[in-house]
C-alpha atoms as a PDB file:
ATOM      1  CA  UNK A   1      47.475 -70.775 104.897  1.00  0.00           C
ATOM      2  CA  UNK A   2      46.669 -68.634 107.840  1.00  0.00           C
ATOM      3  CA  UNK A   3      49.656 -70.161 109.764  1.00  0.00           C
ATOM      4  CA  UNK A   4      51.780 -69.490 107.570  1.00  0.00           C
ATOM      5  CA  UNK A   5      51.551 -65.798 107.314  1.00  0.00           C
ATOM      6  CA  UNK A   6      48.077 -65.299 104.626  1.00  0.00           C
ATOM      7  CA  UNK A   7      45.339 -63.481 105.287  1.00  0.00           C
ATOM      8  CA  UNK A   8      42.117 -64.282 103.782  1.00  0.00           C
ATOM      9  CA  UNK A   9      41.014 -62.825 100.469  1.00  0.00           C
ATOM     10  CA  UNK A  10      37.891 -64.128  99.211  1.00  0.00           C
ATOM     11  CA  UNK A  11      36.149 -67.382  98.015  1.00  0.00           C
ATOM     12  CA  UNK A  12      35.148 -68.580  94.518  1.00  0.00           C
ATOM     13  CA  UNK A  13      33.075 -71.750  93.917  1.00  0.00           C
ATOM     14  CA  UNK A  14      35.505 -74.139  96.153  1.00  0.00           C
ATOM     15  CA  UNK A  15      38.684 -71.982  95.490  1.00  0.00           C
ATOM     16  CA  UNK A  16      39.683 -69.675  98.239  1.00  0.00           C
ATOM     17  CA  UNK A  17      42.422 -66.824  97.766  1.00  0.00           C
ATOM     18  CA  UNK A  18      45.353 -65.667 100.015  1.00  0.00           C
ATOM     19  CA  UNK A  19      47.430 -62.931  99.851  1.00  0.00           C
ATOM     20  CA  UNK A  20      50.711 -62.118 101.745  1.00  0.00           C
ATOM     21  CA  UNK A  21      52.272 -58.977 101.605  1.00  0.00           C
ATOM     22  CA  UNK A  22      56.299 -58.516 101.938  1.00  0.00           C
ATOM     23  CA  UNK A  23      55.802 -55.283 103.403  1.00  0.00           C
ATOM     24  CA  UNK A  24      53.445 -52.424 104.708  1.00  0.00           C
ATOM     25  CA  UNK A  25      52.542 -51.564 100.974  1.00  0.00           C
ATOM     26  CA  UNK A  26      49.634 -53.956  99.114  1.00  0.00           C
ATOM     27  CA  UNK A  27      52.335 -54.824  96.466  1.00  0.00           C
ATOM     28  CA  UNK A  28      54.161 -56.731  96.008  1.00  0.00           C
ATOM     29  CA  UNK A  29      52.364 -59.861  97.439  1.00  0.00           C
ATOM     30  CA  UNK A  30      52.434 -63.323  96.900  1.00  0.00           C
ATOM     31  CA  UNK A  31      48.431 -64.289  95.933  1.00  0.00           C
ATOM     32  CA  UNK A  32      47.427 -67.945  96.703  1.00  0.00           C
ATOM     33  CA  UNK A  33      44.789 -70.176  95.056  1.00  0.00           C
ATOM     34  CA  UNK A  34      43.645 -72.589  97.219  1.00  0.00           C
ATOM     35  CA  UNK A  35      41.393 -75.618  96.704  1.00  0.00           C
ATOM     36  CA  UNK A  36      41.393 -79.031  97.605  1.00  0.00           C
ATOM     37  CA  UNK A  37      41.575 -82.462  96.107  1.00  0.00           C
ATOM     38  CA  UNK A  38      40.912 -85.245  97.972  1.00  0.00           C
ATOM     39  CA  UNK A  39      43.327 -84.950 101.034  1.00  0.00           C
ATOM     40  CA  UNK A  40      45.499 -82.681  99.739  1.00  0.00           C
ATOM     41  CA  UNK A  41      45.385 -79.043  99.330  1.00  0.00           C
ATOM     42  CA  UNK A  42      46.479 -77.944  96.024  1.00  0.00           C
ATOM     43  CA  UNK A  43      48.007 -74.414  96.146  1.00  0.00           C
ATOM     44  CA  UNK A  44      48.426 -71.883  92.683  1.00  0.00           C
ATOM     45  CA  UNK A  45      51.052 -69.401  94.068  1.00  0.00           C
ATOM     46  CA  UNK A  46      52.016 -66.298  92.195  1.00  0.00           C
ATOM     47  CA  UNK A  47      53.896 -62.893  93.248  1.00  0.00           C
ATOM     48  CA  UNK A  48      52.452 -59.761  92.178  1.00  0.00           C
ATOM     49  CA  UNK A  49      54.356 -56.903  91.891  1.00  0.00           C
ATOM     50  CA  UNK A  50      51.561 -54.555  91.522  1.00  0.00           C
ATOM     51  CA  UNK A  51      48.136 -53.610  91.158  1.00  0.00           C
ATOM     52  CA  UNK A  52      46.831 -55.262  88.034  1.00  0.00           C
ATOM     53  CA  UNK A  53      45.975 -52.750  84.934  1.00  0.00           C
ATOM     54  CA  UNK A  54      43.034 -53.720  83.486  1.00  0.00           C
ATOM     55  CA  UNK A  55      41.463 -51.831  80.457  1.00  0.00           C
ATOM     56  CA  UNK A  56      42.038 -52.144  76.877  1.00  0.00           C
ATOM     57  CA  UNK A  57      45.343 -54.271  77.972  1.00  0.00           C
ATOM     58  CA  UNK A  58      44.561 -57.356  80.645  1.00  0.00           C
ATOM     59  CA  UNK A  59      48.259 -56.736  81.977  1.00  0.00           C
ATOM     60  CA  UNK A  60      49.273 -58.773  85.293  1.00  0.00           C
ATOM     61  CA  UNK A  61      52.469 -58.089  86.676  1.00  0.00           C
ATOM     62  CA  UNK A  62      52.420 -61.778  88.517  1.00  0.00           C
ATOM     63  CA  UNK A  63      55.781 -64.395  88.458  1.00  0.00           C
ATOM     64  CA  UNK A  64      54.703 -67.400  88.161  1.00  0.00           C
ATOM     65  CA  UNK A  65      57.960 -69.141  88.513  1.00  0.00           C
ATOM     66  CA  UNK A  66      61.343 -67.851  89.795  1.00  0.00           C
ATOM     67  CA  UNK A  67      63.514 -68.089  92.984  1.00  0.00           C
ATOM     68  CA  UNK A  68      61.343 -66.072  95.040  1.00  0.00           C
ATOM     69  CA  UNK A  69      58.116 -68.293  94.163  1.00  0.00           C
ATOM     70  CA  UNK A  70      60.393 -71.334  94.788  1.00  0.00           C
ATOM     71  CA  UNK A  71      61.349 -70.329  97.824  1.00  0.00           C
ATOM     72  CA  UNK A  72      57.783 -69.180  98.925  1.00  0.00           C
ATOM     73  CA  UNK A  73      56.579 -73.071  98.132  1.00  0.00           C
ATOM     74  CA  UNK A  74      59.086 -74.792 100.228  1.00  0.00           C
ATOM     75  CA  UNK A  75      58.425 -72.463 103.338  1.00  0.00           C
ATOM     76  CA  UNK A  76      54.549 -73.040 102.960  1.00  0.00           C
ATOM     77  CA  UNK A  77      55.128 -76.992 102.525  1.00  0.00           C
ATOM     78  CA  UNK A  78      57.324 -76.184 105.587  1.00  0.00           C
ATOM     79  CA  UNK A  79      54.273 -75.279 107.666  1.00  0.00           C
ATOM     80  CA  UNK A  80      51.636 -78.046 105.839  1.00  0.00           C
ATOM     81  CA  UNK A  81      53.950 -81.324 107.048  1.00  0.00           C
END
């Protein structure tokens, strides 16, 4: 994930997290989950578009799906060949 342009975020169990900003702010990002499965590396890729409000509401601004999430899987696949 590194060399393709993620930065570390933390590690859960055997699941580690990447984030990549699209600019100098922390949102929006796309957030990785990483893990892996026999040889392969199985990768949960969401954008967020901003900080997560959390409270009496559990709202996450994350896109699941889309254009821009499409596009984000081919260029990491790109790099994982």
């Amino acid at each position: 994930m590194r060399s393709c342009g993620y930065s570390f975020d933390r590690q859960e169990g055997e699941e580690w997290s990447f984030k990549r900003h699209l600019s100098n702010q922390d949102y929006p990002r796309f957030h990785a989950y990483v893990h892996q499965e026999e040889d392969a590396l199985v990768v949960n890729l969401h954008l967020d578009q901003k900080k997560p409000s959390y409270g009496t509401n559990h709202a996450h601004s994350g896109e699941y799906d889309g254009s821009l999430v499409l596009d984000e899987c081919e260029r990491i696949k790109l790099f994982h060949r």
